[in-house]
C-alpha atoms as a PDB file:
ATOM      1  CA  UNK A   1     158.547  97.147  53.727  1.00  0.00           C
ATOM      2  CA  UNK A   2     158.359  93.654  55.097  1.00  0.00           C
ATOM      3  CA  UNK A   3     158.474  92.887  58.569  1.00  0.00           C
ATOM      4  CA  UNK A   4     159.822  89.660  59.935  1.00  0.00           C
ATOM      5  CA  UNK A   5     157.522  87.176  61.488  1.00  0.00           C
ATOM      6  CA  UNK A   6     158.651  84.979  64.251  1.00  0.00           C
ATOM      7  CA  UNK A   7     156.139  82.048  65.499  1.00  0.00           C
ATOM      8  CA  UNK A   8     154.885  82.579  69.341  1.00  0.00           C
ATOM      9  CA  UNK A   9     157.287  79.994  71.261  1.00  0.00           C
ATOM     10  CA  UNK A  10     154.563  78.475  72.857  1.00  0.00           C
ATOM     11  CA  UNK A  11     152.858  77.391  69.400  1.00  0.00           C
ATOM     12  CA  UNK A  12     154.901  76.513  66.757  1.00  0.00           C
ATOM     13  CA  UNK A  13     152.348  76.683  64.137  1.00  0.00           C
ATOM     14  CA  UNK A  14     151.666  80.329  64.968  1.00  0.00           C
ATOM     15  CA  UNK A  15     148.411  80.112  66.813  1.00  0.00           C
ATOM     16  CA  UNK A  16     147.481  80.681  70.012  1.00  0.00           C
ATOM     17  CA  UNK A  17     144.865  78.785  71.889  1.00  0.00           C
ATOM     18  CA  UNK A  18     142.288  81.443  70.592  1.00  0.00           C
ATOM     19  CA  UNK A  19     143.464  81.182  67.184  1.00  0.00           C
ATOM     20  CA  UNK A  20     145.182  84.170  67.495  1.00  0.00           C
ATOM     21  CA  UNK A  21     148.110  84.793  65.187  1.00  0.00           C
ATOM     22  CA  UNK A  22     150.771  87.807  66.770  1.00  0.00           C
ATOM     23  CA  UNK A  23     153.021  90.001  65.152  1.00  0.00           C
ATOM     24  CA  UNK A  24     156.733  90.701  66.854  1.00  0.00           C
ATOM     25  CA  UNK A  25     158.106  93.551  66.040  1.00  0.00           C
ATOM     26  CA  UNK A  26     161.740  94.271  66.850  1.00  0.00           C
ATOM     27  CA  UNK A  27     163.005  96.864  69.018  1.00  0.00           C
ATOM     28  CA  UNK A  28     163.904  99.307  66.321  1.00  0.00           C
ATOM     29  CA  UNK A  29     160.873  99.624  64.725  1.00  0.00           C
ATOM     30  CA  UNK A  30     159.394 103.123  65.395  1.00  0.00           C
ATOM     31  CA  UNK A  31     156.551 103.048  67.857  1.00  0.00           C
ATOM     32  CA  UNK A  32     155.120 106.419  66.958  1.00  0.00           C
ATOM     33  CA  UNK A  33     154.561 106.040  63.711  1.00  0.00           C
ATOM     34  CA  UNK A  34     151.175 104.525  62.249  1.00  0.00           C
ATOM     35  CA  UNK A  35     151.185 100.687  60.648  1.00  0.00           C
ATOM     36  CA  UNK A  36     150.194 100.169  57.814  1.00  0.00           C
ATOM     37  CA  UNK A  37     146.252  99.167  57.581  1.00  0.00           C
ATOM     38  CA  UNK A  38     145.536  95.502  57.637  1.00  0.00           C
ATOM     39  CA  UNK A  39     141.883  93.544  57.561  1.00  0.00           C
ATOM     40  CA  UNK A  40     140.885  92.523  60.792  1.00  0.00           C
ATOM     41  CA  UNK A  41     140.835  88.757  58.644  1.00  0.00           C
ATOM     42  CA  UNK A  42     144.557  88.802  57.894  1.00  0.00           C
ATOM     43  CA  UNK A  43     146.576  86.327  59.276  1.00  0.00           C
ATOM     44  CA  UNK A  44     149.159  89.076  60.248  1.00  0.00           C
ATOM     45  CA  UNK A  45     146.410  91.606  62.544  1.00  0.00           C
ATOM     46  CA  UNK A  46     147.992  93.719  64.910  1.00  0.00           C
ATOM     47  CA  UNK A  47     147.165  93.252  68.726  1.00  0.00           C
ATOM     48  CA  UNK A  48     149.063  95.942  69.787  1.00  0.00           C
ATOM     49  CA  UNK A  49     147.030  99.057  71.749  1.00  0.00           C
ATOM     50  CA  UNK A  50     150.015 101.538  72.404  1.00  0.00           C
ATOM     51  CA  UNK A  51     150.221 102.784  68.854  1.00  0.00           C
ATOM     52  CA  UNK A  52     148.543 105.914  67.907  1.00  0.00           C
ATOM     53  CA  UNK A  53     145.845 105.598  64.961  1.00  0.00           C
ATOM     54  CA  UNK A  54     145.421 107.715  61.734  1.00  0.00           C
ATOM     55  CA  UNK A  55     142.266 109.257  63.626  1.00  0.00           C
ATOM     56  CA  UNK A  56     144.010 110.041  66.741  1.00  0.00           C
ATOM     57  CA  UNK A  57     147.385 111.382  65.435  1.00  0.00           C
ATOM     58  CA  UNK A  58     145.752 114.689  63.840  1.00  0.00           C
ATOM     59  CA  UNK A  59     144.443 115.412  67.271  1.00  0.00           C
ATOM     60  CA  UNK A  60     147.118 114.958  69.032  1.00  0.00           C
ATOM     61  CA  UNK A  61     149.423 117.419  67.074  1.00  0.00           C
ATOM     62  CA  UNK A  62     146.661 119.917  66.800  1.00  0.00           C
ATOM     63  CA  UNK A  63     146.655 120.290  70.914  1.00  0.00           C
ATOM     64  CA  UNK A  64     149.640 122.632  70.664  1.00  0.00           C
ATOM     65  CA  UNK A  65     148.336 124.875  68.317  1.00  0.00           C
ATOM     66  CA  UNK A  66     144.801 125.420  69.771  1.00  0.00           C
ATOM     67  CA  UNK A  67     146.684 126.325  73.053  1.00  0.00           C
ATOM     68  CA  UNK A  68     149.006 128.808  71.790  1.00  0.00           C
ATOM     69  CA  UNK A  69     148.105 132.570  72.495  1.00  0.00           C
ATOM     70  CA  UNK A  70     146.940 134.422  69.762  1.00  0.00           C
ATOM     71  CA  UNK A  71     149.058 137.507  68.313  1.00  0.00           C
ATOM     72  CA  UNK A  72     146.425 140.142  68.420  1.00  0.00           C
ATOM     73  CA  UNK A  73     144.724 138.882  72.291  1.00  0.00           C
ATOM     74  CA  UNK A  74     144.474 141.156  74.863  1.00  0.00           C
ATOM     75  CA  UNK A  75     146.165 141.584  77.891  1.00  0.00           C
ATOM     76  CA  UNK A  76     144.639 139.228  80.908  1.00  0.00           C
ATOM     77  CA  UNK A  77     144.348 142.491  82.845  1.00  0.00           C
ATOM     78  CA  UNK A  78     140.855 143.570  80.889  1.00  0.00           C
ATOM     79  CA  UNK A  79     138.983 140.863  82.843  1.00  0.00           C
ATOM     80  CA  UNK A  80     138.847 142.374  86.193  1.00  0.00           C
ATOM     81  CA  UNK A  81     137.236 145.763  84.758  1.00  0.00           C
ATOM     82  CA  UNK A  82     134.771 143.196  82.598  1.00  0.00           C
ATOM     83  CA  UNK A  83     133.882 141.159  86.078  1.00  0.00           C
ATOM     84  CA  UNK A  84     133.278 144.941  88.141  1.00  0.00           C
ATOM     85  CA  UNK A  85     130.791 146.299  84.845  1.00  0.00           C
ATOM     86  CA  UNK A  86     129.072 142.563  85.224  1.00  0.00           C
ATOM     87  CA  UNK A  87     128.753 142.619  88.925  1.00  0.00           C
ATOM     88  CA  UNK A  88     127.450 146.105  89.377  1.00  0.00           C
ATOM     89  CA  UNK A  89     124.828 145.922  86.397  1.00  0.00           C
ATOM     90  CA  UNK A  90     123.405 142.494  88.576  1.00  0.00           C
ATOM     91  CA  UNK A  91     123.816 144.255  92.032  1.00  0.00           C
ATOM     92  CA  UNK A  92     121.566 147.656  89.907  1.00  0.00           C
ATOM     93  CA  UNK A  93     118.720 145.410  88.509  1.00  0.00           C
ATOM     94  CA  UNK A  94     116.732 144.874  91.490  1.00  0.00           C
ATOM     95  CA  UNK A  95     116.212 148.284  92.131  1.00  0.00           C
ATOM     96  CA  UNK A  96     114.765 149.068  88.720  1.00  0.00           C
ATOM     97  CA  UNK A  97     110.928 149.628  88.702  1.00  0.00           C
ATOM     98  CA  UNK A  98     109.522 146.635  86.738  1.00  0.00           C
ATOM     99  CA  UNK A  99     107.103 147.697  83.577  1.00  0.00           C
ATOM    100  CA  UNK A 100     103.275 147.822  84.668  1.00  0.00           C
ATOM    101  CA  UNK A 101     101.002 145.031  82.959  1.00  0.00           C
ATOM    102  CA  UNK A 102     100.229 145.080  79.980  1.00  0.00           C
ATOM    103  CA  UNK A 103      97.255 143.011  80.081  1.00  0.00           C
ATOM    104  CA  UNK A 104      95.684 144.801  83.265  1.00  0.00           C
ATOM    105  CA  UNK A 105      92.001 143.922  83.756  1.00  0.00           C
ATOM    106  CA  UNK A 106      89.586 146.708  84.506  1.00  0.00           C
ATOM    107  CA  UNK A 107      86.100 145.099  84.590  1.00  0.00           C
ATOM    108  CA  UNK A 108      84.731 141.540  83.682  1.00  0.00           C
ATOM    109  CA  UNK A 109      81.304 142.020  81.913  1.00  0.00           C
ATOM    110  CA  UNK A 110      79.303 139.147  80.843  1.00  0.00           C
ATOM    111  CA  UNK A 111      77.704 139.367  77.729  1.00  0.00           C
ATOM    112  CA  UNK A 112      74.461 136.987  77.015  1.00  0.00           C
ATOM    113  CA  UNK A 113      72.471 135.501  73.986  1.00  0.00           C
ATOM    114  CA  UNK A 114      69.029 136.004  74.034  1.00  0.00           C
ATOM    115  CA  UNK A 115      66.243 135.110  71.698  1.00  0.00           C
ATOM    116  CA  UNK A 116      64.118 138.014  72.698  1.00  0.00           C
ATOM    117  CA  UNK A 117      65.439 141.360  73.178  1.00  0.00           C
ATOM    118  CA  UNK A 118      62.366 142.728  74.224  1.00  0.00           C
ATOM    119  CA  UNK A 119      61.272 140.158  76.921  1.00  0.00           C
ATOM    120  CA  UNK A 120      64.948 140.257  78.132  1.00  0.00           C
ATOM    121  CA  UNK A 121      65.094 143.937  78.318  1.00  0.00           C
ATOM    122  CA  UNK A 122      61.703 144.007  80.290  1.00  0.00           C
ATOM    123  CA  UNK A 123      63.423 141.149  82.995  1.00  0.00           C
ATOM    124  CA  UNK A 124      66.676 143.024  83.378  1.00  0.00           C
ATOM    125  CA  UNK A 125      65.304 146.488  83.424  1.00  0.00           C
ATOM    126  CA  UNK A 126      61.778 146.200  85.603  1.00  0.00           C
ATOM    127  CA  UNK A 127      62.590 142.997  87.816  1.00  0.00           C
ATOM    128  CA  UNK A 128      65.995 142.884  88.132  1.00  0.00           C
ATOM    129  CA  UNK A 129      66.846 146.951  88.459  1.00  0.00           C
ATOM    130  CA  UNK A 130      69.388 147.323  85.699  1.00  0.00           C
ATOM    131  CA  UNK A 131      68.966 151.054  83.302  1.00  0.00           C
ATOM    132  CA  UNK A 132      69.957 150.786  80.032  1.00  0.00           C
ATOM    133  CA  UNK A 133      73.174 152.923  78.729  1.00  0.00           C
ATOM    134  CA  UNK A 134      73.106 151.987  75.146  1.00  0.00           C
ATOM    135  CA  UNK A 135      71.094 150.236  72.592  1.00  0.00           C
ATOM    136  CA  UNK A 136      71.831 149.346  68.657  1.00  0.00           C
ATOM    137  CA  UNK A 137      70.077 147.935  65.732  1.00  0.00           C
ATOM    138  CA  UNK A 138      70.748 145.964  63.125  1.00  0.00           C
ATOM    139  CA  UNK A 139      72.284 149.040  60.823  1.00  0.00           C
ATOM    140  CA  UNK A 140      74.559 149.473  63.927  1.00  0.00           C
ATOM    141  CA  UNK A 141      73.238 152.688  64.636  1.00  0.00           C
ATOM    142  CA  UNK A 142      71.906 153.783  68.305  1.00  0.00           C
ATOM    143  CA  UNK A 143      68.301 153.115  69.193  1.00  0.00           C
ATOM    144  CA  UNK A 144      65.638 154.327  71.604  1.00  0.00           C
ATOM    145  CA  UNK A 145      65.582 153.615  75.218  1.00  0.00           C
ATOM    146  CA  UNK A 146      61.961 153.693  75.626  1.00  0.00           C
ATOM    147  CA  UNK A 147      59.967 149.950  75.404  1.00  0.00           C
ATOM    148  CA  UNK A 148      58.492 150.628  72.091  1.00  0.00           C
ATOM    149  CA  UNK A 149      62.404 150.466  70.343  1.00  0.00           C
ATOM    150  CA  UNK A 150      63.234 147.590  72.434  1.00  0.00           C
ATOM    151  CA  UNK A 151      62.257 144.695  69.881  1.00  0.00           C
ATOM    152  CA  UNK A 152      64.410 146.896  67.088  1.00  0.00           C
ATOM    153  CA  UNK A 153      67.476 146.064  69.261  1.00  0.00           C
ATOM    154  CA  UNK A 154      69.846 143.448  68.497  1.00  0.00           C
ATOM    155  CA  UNK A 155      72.621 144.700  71.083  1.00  0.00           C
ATOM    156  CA  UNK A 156      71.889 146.262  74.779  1.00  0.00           C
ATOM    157  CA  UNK A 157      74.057 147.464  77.037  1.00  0.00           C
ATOM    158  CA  UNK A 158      72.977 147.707  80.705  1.00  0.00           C
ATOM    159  CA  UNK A 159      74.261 149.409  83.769  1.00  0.00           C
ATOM    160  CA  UNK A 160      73.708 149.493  87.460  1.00  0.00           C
ATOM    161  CA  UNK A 161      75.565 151.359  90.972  1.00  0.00           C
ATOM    162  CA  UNK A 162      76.264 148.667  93.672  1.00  0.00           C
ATOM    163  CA  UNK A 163      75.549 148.751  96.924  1.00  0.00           C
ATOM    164  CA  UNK A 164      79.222 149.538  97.360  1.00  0.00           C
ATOM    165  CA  UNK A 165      79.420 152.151  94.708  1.00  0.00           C
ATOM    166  CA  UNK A 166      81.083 149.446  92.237  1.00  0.00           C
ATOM    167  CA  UNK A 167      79.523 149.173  88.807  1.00  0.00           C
ATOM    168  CA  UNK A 168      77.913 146.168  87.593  1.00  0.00           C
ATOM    169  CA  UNK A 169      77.739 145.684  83.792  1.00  0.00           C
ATOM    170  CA  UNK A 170      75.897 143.808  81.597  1.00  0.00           C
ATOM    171  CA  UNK A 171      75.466 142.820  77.818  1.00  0.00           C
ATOM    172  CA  UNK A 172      72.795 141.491  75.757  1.00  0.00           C
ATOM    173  CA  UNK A 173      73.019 139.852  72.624  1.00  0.00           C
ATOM    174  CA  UNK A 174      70.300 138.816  70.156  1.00  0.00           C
ATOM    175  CA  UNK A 175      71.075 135.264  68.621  1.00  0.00           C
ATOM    176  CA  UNK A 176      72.658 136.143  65.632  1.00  0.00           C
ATOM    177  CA  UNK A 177      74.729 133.095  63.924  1.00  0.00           C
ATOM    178  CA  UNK A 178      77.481 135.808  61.838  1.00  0.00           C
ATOM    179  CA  UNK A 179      78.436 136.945  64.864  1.00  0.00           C
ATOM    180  CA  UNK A 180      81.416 135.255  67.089  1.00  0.00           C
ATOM    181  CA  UNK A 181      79.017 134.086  69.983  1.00  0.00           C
ATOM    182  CA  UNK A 182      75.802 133.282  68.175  1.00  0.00           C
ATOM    183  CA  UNK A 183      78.168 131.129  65.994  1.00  0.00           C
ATOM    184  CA  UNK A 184      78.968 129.233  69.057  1.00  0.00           C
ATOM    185  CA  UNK A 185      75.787 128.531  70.419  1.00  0.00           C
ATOM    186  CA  UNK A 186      74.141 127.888  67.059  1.00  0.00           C
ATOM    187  CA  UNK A 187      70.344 126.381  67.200  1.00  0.00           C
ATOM    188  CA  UNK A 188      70.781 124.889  70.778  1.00  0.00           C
ATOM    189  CA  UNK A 189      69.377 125.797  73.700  1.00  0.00           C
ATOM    190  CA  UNK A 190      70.653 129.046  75.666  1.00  0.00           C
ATOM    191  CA  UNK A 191      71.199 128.985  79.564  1.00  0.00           C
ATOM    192  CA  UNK A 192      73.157 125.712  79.493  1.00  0.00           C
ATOM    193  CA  UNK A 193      75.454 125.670  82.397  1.00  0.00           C
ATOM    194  CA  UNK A 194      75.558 129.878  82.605  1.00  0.00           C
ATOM    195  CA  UNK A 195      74.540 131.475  86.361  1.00  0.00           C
ATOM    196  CA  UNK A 196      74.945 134.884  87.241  1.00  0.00           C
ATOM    197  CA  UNK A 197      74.747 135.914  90.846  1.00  0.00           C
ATOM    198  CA  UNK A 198      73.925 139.834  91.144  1.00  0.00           C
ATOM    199  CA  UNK A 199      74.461 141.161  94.907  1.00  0.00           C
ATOM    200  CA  UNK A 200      73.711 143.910  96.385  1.00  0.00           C
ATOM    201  CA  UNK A 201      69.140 143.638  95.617  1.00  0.00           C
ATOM    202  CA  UNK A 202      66.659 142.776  97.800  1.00  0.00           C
ATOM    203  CA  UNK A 203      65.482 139.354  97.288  1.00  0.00           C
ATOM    204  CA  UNK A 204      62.218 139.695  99.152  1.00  0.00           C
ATOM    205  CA  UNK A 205      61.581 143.430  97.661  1.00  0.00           C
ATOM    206  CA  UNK A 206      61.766 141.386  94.346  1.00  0.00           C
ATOM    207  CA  UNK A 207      60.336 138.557  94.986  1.00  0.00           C
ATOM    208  CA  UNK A 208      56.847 140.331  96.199  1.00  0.00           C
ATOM    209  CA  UNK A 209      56.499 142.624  93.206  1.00  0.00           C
ATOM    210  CA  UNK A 210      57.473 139.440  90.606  1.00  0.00           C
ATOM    211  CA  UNK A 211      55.155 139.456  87.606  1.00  0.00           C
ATOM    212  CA  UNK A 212      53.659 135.813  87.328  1.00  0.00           C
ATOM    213  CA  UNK A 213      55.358 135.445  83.583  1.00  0.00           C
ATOM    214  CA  UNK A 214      58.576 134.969  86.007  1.00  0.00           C
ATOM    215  CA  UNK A 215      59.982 131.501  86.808  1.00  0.00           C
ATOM    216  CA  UNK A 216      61.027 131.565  90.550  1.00  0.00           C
ATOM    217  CA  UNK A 217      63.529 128.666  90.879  1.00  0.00           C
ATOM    218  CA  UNK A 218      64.347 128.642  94.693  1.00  0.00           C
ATOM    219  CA  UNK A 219      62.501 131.517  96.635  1.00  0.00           C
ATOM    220  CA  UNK A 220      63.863 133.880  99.059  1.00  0.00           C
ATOM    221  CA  UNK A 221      65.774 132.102 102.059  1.00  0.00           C
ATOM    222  CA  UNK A 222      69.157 132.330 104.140  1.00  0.00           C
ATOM    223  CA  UNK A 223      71.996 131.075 103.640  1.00  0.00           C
ATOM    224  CA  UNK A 224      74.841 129.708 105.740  1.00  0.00           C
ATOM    225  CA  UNK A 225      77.781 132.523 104.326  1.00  0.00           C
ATOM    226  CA  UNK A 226      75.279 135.252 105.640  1.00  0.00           C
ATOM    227  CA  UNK A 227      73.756 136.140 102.397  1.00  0.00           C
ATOM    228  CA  UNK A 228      69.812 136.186 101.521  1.00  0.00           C
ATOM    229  CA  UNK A 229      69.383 134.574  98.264  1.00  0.00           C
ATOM    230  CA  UNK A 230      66.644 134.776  95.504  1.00  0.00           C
ATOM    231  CA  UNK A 231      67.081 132.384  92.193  1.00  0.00           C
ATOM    232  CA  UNK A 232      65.085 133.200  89.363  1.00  0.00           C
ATOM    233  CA  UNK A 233      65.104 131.918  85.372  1.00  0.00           C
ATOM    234  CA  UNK A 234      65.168 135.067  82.888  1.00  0.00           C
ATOM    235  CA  UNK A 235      63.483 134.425  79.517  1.00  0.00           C
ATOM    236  CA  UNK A 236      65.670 132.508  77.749  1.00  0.00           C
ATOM    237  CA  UNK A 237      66.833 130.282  80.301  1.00  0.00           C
ATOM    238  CA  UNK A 238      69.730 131.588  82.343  1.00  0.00           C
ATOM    239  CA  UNK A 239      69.957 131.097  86.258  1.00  0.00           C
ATOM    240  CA  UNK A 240      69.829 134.489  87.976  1.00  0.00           C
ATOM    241  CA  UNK A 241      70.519 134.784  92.010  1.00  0.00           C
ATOM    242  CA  UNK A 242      70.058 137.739  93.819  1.00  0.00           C
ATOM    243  CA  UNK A 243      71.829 138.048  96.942  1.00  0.00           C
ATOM    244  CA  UNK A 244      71.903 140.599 100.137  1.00  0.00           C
ATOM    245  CA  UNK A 245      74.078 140.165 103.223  1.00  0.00           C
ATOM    246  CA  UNK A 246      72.285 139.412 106.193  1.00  0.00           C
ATOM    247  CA  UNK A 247      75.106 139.570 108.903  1.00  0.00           C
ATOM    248  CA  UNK A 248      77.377 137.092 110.630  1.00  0.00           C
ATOM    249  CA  UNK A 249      77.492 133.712 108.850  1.00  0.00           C
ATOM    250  CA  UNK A 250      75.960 130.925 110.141  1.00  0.00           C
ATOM    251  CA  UNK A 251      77.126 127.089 110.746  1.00  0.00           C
ATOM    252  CA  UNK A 252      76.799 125.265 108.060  1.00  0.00           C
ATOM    253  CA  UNK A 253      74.290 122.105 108.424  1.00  0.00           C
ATOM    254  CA  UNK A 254      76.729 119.399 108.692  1.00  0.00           C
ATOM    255  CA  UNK A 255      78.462 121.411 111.469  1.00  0.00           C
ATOM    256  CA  UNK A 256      75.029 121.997 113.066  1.00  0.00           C
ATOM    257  CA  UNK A 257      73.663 118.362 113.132  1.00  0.00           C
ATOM    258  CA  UNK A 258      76.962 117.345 114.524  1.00  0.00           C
ATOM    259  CA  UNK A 259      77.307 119.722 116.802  1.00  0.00           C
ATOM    260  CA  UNK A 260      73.565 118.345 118.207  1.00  0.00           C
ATOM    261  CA  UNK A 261      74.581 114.604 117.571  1.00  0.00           C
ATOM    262  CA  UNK A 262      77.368 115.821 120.211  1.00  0.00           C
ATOM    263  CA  UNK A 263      75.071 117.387 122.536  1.00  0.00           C
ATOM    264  CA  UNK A 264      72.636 114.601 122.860  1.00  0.00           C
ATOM    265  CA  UNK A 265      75.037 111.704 122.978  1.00  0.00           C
ATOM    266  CA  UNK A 266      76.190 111.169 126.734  1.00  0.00           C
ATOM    267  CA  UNK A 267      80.233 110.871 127.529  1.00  0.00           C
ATOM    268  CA  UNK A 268      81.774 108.026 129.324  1.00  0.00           C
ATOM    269  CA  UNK A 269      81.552 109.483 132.601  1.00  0.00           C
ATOM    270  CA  UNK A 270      77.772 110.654 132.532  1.00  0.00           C
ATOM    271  CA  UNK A 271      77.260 106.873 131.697  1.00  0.00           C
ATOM    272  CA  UNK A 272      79.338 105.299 134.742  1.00  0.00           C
ATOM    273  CA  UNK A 273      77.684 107.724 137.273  1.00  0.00           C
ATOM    274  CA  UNK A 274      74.220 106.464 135.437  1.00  0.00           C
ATOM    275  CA  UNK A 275      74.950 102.763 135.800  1.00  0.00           C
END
């Protein structure tokens, strides 16, 4: 099918002042149907916007269908009764007991590497005032409790009653690098960056009956959170405070030597009545 041309009246060479070259198309050509492709290069380009593509035509004719009801739907009263189930299953789920935890904590027990079981044993057990539950060789069978087994052990467990009647646990290791821990460490030094702080002992009580093998680190002495402190270095190089409350804490220094920088310093008026 050819379509007539007719030049644009204001150009009678058939270009614009852009160089654009327009197609007229007469009155009973059909709008809704698509035109035939030409190159954006050709001459004879359509300008017009109005007329539906060959990507937008589909679309258009499939809006009908997609909005027509289906044969087999259901009736539009089901929703109500769908809403009410929905609604009272949120209004019921606060008032359903939520699961316990499964990952509920019962006691945190520190376990340590030492390099000699025997030397450790003899700083838990007769300085410190653990008792020892359980001991286990290298077979993983149970040992003796009494001093002579204690080099024989390569695991202890220890055990003491708090003050409060809470247990306080503890777990000794011998460096051992198939194991998880010993693995870990490897050949460096143990007691890097590891302090345990035991309360409930008596710092002084200990500190007077300490054997001289024992490294004191800061002797017995108050604190400002009311607690009576004793640090000490076990064998293989872990910091060990023992602490006992002492009563009502105190200030703490900064407070204190403020409070007396206060005290000393006159005010404004004590000055003017001076002068």
């Amino acid at each position: 099918m050819s379509l007539p041309h007719r030049p644009h009246p204001a150009n009678a060479s058939h270009t614009c002042s852009s160089r654009t070259t327009y197609l007229i198309l007469p009155r009973s050509y059909p709008r809704q149907a698509p035109l035939p492709y030409l190159p954006r290069s050709s001459p004879h380009a359509l300008m017009d916007t109005n007329t539906p593509t060959t990507e937008t035509a589909p679309a258009v004719a499939a809006a009908p269908a997609a909005a027509a009801p289906k044969a087999n739907a259901k009736p539009a009263a089901a929703a109500p009764e769908t809403d009410a189930k929905a609604t009272a299953a949120v209004a019921d789920a606060p008032t359903k007991t939520p699961p316990a935890p499964a990952t509920k904590i019962e006691a945190a027990v520190p376990c340590l590497i030492v390099n000699d079981m025997a030397a450790s044993l003899d700083f838990y057990l007769n300085v410190v005032g653990f008792k020892m539950t359980m001991g286990i060789n290298k077979e993983h069978k149970a040992t003796d409790k009494t001093p002579a087994a204690w080099p024989s052990v390569d695991f202890a467990m220890l055990s003491s009653t708090g003050v409060h009647g809470s247990p306080g646990e503890l777990m000794l290791e011998i460096r051992n690098p198939d194991s998880p821990a010993g693995a870990l460490v490897g050949a460096g030094p143990l007691g890097v960056g590891v302090s345990l702080y035991l309360r409930g002992p008596d710092p002084d009580a200990i500190h007077a009956a300490l054997p001289p093998t024992v490294k004191v680190l800061v002797p017995p002495h108050n604190e400002w959170y009311g607690m009576r402190e004793l640090t000490l270095a076990d064998p293989n190089g872990y910091v060990v405070a023992l602490g006992r409350e002492t009563g009502e804490p105190r200030a703490r220094p900064s407070q204190r030597r403020r409070g007396r920088r206060t005290a000393m310093r006159p005010s404004r008026t004590q000055g003017r009545k001076l002068g």
